[in-house]
Each structure stands twice: as C-alpha cells, then as structure tokens.
Protein backbone atom coordinates (compact mmCIF):
# COMPACT_ATOMS: atom_id res chain seq x y z
CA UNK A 1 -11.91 -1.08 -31.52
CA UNK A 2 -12.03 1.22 -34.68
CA UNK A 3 -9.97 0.93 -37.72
CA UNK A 4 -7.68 3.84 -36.20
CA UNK A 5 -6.94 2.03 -33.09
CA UNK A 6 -5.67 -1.07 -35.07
CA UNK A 7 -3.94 0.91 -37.30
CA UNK A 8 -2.26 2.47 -34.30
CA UNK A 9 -1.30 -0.68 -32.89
CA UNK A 10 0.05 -1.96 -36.31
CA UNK A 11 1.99 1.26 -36.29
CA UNK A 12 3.39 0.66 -33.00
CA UNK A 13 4.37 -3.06 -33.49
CA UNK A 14 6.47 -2.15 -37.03
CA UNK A 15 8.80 0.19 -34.82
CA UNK A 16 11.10 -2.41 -34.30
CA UNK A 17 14.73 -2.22 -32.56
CA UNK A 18 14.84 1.67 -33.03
CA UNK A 19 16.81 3.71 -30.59
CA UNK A 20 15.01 6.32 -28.21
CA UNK A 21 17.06 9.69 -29.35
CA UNK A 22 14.30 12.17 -27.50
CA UNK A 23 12.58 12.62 -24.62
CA UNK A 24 11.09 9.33 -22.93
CA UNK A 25 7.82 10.69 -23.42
CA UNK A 26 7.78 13.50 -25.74
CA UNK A 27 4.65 14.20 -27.24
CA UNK A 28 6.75 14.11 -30.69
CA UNK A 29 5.87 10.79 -32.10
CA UNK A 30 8.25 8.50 -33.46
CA UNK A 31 8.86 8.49 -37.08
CA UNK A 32 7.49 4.55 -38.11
CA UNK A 33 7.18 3.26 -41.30
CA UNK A 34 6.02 -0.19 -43.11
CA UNK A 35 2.95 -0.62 -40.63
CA UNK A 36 0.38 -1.85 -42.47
CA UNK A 37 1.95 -5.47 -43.44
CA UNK A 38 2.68 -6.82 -40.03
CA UNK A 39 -1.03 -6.88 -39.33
CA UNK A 40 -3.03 -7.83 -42.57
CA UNK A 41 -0.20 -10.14 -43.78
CA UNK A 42 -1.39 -13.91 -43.61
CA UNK A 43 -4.37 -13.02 -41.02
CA UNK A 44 -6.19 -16.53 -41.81
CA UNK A 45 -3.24 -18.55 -41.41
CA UNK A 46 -2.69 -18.96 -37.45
CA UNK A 47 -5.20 -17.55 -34.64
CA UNK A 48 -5.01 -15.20 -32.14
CA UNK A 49 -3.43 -17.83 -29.55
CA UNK A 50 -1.19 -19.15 -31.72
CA UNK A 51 0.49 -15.56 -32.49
CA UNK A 52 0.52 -15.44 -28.64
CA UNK A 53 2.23 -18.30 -27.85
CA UNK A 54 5.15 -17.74 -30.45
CA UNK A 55 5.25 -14.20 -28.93
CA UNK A 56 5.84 -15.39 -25.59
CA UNK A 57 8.50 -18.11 -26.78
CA UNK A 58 10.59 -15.31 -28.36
CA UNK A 59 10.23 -13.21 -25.44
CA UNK A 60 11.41 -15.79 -23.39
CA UNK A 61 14.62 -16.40 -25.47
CA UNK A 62 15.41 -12.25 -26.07
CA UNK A 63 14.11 -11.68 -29.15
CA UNK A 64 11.97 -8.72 -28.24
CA UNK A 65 11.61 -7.59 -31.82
CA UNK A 66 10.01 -11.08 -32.78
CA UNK A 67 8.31 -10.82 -29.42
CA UNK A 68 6.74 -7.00 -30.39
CA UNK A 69 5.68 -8.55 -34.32
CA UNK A 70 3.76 -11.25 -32.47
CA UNK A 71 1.96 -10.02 -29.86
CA UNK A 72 0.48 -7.35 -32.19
CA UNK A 73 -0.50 -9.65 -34.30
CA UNK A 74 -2.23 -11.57 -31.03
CA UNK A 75 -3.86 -8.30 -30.95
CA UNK A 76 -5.11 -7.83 -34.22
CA UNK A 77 -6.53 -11.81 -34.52
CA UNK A 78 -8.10 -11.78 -31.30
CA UNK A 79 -9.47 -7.65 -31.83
CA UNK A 80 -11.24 -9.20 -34.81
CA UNK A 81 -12.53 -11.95 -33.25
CA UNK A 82 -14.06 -9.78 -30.49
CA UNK A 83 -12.20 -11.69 -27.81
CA UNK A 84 -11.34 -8.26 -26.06
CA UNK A 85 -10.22 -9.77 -22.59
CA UNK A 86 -7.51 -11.65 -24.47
CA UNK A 87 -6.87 -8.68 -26.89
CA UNK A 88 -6.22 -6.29 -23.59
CA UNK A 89 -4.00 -8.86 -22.53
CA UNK A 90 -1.75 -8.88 -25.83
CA UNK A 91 -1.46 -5.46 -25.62
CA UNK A 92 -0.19 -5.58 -22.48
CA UNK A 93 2.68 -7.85 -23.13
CA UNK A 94 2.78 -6.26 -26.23
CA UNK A 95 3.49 -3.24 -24.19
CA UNK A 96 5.87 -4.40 -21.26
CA UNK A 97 8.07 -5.83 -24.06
CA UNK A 98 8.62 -2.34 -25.43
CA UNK A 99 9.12 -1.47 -21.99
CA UNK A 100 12.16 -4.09 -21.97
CA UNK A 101 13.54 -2.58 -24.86
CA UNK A 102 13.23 0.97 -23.12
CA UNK A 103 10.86 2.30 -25.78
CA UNK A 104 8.92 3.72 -23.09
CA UNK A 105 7.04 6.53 -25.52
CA UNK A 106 5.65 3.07 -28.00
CA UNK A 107 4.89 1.18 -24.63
CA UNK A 108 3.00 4.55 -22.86
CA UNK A 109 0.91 4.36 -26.11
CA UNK A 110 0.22 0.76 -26.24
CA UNK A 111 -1.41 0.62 -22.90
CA UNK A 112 -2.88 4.54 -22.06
CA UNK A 113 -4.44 4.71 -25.78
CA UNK A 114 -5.27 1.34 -26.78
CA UNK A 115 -5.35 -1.10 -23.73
CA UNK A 116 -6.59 0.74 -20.95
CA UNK A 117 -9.35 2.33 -23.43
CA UNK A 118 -10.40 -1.45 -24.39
CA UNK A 119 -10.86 -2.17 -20.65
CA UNK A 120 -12.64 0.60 -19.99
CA UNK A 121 -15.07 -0.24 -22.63
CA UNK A 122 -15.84 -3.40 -21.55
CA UNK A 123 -16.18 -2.77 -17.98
CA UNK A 124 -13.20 -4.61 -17.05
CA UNK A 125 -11.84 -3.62 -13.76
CA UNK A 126 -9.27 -5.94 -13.25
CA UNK A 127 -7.78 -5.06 -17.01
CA UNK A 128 -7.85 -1.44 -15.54
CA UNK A 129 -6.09 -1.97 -12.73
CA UNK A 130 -3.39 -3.50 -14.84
CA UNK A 131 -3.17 -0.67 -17.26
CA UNK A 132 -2.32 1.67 -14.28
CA UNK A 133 0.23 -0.69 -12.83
CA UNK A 134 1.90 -0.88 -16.06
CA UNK A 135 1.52 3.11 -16.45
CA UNK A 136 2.95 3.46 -13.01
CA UNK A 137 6.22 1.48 -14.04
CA UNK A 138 6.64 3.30 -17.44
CA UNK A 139 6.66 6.34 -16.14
CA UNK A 140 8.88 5.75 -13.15
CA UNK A 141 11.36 4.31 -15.21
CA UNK A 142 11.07 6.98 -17.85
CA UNK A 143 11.68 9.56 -14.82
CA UNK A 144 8.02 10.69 -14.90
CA UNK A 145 7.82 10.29 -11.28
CA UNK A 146 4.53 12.84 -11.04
CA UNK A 147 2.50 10.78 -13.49
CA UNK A 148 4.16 7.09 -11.84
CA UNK A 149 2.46 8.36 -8.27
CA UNK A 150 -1.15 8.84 -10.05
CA UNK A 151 -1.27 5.54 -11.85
CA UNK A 152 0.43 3.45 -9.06
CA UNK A 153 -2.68 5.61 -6.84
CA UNK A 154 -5.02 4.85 -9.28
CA UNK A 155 -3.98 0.96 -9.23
CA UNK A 156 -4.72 0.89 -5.96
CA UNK A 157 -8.11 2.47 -5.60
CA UNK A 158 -9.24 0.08 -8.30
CA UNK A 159 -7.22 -2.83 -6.27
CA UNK A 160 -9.02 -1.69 -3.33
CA UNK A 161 -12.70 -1.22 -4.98
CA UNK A 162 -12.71 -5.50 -5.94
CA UNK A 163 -10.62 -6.64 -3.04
CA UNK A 164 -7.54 -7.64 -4.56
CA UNK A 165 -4.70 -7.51 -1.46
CA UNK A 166 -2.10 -8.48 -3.98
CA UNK A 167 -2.42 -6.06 -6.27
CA UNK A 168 -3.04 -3.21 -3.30
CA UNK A 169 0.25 -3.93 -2.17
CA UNK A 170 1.85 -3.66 -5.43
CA UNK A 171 0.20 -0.48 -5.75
CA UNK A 172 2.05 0.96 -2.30
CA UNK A 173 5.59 -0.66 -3.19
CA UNK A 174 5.21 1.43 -6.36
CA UNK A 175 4.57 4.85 -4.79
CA UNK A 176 7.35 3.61 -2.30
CA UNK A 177 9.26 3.42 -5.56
CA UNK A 178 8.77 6.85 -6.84
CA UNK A 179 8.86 8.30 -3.02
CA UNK A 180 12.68 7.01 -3.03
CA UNK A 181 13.57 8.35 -6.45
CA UNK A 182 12.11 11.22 -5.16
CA UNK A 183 14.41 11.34 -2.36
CA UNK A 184 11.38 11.51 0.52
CA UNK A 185 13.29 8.79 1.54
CA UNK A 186 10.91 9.07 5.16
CA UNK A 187 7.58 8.59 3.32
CA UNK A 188 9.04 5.69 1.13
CA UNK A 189 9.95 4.02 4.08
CA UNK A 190 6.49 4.60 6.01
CA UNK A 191 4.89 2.91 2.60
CA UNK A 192 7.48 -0.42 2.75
CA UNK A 193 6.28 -0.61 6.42
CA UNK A 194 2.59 -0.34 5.73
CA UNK A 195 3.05 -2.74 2.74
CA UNK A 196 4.80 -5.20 5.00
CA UNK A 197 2.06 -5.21 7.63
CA UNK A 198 -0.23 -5.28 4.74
CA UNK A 199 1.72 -8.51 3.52
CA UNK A 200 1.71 -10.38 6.63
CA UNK A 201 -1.81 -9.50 7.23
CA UNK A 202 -3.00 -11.25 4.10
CA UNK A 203 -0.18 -13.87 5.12
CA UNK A 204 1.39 -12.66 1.79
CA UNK A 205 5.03 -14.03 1.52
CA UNK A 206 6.07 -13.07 -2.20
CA UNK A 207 6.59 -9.34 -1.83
CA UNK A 208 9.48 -10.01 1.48
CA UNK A 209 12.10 -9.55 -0.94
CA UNK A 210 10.99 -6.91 -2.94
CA UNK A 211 10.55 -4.81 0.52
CA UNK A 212 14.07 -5.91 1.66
CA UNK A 213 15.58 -4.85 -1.47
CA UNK A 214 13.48 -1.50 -1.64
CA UNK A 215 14.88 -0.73 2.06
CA UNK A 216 18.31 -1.25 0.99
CA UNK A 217 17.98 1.89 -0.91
CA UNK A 218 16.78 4.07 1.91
CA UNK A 219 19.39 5.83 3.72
CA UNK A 220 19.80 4.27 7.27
CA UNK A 221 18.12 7.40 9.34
CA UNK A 222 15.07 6.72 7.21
CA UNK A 223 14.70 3.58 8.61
CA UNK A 224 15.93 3.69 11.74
CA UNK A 225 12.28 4.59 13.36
CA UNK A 226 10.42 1.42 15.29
CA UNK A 227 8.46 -0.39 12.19
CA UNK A 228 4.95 -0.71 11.88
C-alpha cells in the first residue's frame, strides 16, 4: 500500500459524523479536513489488534464515530506491519460502519479503492468476494441498483470459482434485492426460489428468514407460481 493509499484512508476515517448533502455517490468528493493526526498520532503505543478490538467495542455500543477513528487506525498499524489479510479486514468494517452511518460515498471508497485493491494484490479471493458483497449493498442502498447487480454478480462468480455455497447464496438474495427495488418483482421471486433450493440443498438453514422476509415484499401474483 503506497503512501497515497494511507493517506486516503486517513482522509476517510477524519470525516467523522458529517451529513451526506449530495448525491450518494457523486464523484464530488467530500470536503475533509484534519486527516493526517488520526493516523500518525501515538502509532507505537497500541497494535493493530488492539485498535481493532476497541473499534469493534464502540461499534457495538453506537459510537460509529469512535468506531470509524479505530478501525482506521487498525488499518494503518496492521498496513505497516504488512499483515494485509487483517488490514483488508479493517477496512472492511471500517467501511460497513460508514455504511451504518449512511456515508455511502466514504464507505464506496473505503472498499472499491483501498480494500478490494489490497485483495487483489495479494491474490486473495475470498477478500474479493467480500469487497463485491459489500459493493453490492452500498450501492443498493444508495439507489445504484445498476452497479448493486454487477457486484452482487461478481460476488457470486468468485463464490462460485472456490466453492463457497454460503456466500453464492448471498450473492442471489442480493440481485433478488435489487430485482424487487427494481420492480421485476417476477425475476426477484424466481432468484428467492432458486436461493431456497440452493439453501436446502447445502442443508443451509440461516438464510429461511431472510427469503421469507424478501417474499413479503413481492406482490402476491409474483409469487403465486408453483416454487422451485
């Protein structure tokens, strides 16, 4: 990771509790100011994990701006320590707790300029296929529902390519998700019916609820067809 990238990330983590007044993902860049500190402030004091683990404790309790301070700190400790696995991973909490907070232009940046980049580099599939899961959901929720289908796709083909049924099926609910915002209320329901069959063919129990809850949104004639 170059001295840009952690400067971005710095950038990105001194944003704190600001209010979203343009488009969810604008190309215009936020203005952000007092970067610099958060990052380089007290590096040799606490490691990478212990930055993590306060991070997830004030995530835990709301306190998302706490929550953003320490996981890019997490990022810049383990970054330096070349422990890029676990730096991937801060940024993607780092990321989803901007996505909390609705910043969804700081959390786009976080994970499709910094994070997925990092897996990419080191040949991490698995990291990958997480970046485009947590693409997918920023951009459905920010009403991108074009760019939510590719990375949702995406998610899957990697999902697919190292066997991970799981993650597959996540992958389908999602472009279920943007089919029903979508209103092609017919092809969201033939993707909760292939993900259900997927489900019980993997003897996959967790995702019953999310299905029955995604169904609820359909209109009935949508779902009045036999099931898979």
């Amino acid at each position: 990771m170059n001295k840009i990238g952690l400067l971005f990330i710095c950038l990105l983590c001194a944003k704190q509790g600001s209010a979203q007044t343009s488009d969810p993902l604008s190309p215009q860049s936020p203005a952000l100011n007092g970067a610099i500190n958060i990052a380089v402030s007290n590096i040799d004091e606490r490691d990478g994990d212990d930055y993590f683990a306060e991070a997830e404790r004030n995530e835990k309790r709301g306190d998302f701006n706490d929550a953003v301070t320490y996981f890019g700190k997490a990022a810049f400790e383990y970054n330096n320590a070349k422990k890029f696995t676990q730096y991937g991973a801060a940024l993607l909490r780092l990321s989803n707790v901007h996505f909390l907070m609705a910043h969804y232009v700081e959390a786009e940046q976080v994970t499709l300029n910094v994070a997925l980049k990092n897996y990419s580099r080191i040949g991490s599939k698995i990291g990958q296929m997480d970046s485009y899961a947590q693409l997918g959901k920023i951009y459905l929720a920010a009403n991108k529902p074009t760019q939510a289908l590719w990375f949702y796709t995406q998610q899957g083909i990697v999902a697919k390519q190292i066997g991970n049924n799981s993650a597959y099926i996540e992958s389908v609910l999602g472009i279920a998700q943007v089919k029903t915002k979508k209103k092609e209320y017919v092809l969201a329901s033939r993707d909760l019916n292939r993900a259900e069959l997927l489900a019980r063919s993997a003897n996959i129990t967790r995702f019953n609820s999310q299905i029955r809850e995604a169904r609820a949104l359909l209109p009935a004639k949508a779902t009045s067809k036999k099931r898979i």
